[in-house]
N, C-alpha and C. Protein backbone atom coordinates (compact mmCIF):
# COMPACT_ATOMS: atom_id res chain seq x y z
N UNK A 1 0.84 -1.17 0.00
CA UNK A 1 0.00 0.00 0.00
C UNK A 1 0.88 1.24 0.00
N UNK A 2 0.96 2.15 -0.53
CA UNK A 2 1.26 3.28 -1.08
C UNK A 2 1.31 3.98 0.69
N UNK A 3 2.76 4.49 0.48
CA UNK A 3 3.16 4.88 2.43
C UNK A 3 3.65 3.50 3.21
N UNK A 4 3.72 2.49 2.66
CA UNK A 4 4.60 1.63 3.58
C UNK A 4 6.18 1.64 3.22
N UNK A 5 7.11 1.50 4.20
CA UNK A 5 8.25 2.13 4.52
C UNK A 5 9.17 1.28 4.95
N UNK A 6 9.66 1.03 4.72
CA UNK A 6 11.33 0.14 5.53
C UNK A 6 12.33 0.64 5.64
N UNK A 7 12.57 0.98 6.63
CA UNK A 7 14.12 2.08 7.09
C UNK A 7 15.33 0.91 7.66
N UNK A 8 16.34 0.84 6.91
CA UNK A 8 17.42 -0.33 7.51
C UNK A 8 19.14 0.73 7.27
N UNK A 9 19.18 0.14 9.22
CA UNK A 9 20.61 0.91 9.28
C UNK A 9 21.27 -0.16 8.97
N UNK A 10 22.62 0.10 8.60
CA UNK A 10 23.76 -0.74 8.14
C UNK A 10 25.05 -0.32 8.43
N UNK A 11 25.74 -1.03 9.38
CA UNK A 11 26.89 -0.69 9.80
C UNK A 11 27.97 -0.62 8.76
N UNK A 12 28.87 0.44 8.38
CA UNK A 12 29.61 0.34 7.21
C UNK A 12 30.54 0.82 7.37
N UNK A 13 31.31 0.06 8.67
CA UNK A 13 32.64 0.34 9.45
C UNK A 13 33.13 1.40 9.88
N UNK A 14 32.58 1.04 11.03
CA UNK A 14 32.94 2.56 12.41
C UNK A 14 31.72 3.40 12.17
N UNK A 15 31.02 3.39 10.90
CA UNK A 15 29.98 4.66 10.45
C UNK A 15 28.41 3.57 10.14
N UNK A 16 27.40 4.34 10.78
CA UNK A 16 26.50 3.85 10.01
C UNK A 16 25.66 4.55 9.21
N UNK A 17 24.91 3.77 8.26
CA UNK A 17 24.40 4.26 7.19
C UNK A 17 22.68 3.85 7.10
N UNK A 18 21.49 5.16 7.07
CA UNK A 18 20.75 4.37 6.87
C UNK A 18 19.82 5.00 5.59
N UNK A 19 19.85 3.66 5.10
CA UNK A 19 18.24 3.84 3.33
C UNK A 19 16.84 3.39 3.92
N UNK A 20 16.01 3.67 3.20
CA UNK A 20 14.78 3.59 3.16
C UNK A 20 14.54 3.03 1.93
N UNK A 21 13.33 1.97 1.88
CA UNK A 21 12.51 1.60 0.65
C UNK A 21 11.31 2.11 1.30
N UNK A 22 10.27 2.69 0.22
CA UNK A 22 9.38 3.05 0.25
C UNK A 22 8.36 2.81 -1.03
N UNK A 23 7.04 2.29 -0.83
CA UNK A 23 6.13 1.96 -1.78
C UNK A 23 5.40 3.39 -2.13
N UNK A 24 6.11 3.72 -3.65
CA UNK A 24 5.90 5.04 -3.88
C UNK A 24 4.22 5.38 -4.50
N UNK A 25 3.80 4.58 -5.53
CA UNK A 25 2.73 4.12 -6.15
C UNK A 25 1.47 3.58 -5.16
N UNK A 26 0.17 3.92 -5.55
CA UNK A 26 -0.98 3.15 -5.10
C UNK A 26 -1.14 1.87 -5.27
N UNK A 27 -0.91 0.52 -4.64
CA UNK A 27 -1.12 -0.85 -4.87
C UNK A 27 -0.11 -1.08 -4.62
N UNK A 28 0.69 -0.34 -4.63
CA UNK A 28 2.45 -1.53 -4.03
C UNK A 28 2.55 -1.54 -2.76
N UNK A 29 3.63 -2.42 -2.50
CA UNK A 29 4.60 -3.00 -0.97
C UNK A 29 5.37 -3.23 -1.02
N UNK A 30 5.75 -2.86 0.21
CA UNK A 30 7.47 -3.31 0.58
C UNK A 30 6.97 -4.55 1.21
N UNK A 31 8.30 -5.57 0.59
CA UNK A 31 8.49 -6.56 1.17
C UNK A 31 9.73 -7.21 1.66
N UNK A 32 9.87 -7.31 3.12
CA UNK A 32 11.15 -7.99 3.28
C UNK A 32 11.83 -9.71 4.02
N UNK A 33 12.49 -10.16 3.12
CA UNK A 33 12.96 -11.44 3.23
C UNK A 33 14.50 -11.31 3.45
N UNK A 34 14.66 -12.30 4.48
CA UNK A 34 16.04 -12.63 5.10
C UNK A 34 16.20 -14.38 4.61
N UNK A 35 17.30 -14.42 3.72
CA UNK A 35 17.93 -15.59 3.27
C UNK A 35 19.02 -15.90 2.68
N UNK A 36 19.48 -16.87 2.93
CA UNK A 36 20.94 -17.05 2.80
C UNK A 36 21.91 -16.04 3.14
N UNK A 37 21.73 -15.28 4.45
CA UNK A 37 23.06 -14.52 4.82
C UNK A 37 22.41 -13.32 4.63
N UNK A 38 21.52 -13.37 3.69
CA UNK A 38 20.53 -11.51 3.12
C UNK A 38 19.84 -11.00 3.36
N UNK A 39 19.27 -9.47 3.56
CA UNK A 39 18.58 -9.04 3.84
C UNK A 39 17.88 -8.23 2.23
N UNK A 40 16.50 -9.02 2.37
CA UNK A 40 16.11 -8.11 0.81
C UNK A 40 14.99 -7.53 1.28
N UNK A 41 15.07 -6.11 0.88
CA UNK A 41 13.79 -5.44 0.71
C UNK A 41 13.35 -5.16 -0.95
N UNK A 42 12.34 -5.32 -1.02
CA UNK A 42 11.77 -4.71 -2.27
C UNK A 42 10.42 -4.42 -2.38
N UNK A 43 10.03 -3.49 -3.60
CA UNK A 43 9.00 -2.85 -3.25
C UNK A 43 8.41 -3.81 -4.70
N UNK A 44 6.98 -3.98 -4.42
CA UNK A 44 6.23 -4.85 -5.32
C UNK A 44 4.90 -4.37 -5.66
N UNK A 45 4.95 -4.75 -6.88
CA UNK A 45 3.75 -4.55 -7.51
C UNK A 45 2.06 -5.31 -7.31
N UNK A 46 1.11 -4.58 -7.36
CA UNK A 46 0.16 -5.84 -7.11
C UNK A 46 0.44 -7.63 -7.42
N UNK A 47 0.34 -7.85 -8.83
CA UNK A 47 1.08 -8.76 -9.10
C UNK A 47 2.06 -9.79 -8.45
N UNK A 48 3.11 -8.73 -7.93
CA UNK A 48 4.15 -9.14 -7.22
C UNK A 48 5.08 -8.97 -8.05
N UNK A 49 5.45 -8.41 -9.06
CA UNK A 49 6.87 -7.67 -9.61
C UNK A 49 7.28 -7.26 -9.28
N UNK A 50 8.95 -7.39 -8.98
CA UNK A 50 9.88 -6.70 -7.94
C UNK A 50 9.80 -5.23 -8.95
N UNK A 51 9.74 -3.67 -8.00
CA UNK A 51 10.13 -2.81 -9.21
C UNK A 51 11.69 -2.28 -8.70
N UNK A 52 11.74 -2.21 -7.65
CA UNK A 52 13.23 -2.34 -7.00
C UNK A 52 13.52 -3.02 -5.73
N UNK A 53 14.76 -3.37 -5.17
CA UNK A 53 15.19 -4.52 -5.00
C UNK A 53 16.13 -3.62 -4.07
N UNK A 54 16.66 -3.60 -2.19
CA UNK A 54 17.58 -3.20 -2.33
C UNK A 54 18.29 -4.58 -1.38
N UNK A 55 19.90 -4.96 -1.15
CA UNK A 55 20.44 -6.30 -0.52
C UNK A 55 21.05 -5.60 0.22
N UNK A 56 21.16 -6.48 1.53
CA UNK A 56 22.42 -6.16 2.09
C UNK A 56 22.91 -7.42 3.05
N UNK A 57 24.33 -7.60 3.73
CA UNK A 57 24.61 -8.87 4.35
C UNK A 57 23.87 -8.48 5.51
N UNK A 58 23.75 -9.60 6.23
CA UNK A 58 22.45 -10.28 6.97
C UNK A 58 23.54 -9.25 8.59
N UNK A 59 24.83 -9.61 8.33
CA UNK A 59 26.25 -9.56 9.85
C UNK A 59 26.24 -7.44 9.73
N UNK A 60 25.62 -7.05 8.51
CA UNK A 60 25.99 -5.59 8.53
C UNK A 60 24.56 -4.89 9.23
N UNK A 61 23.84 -5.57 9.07
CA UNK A 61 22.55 -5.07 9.17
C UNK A 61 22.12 -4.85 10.90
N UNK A 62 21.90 -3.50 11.22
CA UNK A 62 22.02 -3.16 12.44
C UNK A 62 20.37 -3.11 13.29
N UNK A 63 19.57 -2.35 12.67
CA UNK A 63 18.21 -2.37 12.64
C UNK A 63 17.59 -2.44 11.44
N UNK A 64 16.07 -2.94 11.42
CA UNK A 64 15.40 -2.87 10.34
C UNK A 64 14.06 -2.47 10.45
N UNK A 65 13.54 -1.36 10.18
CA UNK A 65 12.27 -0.69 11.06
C UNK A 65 10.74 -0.46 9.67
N UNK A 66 9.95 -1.42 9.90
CA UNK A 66 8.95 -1.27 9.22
C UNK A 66 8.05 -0.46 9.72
N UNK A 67 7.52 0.43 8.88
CA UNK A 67 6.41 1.70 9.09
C UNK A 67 5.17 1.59 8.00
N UNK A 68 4.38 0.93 8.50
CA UNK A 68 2.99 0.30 7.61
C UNK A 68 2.32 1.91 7.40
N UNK A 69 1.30 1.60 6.55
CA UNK A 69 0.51 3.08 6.03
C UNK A 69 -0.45 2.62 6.55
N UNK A 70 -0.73 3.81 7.46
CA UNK A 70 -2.57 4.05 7.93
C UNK A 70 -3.13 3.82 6.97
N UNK A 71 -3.97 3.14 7.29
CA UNK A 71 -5.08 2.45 7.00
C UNK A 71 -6.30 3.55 7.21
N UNK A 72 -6.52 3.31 5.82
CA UNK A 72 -8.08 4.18 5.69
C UNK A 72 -9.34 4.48 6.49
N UNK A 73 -10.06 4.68 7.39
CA UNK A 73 -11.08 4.40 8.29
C UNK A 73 -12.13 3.79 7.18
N UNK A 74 -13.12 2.75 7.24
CA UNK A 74 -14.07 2.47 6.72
C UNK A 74 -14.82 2.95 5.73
N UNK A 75 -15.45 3.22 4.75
CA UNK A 75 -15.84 4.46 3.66
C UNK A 75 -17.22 4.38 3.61
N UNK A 76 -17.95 4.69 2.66
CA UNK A 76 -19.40 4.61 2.31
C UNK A 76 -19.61 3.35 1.88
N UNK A 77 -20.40 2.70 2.25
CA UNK A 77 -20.61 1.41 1.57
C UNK A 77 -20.03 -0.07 2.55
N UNK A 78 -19.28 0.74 3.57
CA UNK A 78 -18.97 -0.40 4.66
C UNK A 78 -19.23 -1.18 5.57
N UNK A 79 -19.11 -2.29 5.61
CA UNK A 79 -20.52 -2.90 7.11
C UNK A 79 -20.09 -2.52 7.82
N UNK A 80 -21.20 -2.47 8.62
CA UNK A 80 -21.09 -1.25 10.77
C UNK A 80 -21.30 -2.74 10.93
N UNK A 81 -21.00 -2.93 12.13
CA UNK A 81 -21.58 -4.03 13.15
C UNK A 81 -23.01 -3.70 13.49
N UNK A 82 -23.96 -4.67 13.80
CA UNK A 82 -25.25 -4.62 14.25
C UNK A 82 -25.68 -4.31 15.35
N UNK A 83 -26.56 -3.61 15.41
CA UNK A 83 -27.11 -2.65 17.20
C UNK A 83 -27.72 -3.68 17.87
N UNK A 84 -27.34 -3.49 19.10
CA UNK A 84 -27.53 -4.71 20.00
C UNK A 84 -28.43 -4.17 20.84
């Protein structure tokens, strides 16, 4: 969803460094997977097409801070719960 965020610091000797992926578009996500030693974020398309991709080693990676997008409140047309 359009506003979700992944902020990852990365230690890059003596100094750290930190990027952001961000789902810039309406319908995308960040998604992140840790494997083989890696840390991948990427941001995806409904579908699921990576549109970018960023890596880093799994031993550099210091924090990794996901920031989901508010969520819409309910709209016109939404079920209420029933009056009791």
């Amino acid at each position: 969803m359009r506003g979700d965020t992944v902020e990852i610091v990365v230690d890059a000797g003596g100094v750290t460094k930190t990027y952001e992926v961000a789902a810039t578009r309406a319908g995308r996500r960040v998604e992140v997977v840790n494997r083989r030693g890696m840390v991948e974020v990427s941001e995806l398309t409904r579908g699921g097409t990576p549109v970018r991709t960023a890596r880093f080693m799994a031993s550099r990676v210091i924090a990794l801070v996901e920031h989901p997008a508010p969520r819409r409140p309910a709209g016109r047309g939404a079920r209420r719960p029933a009056e009791q």
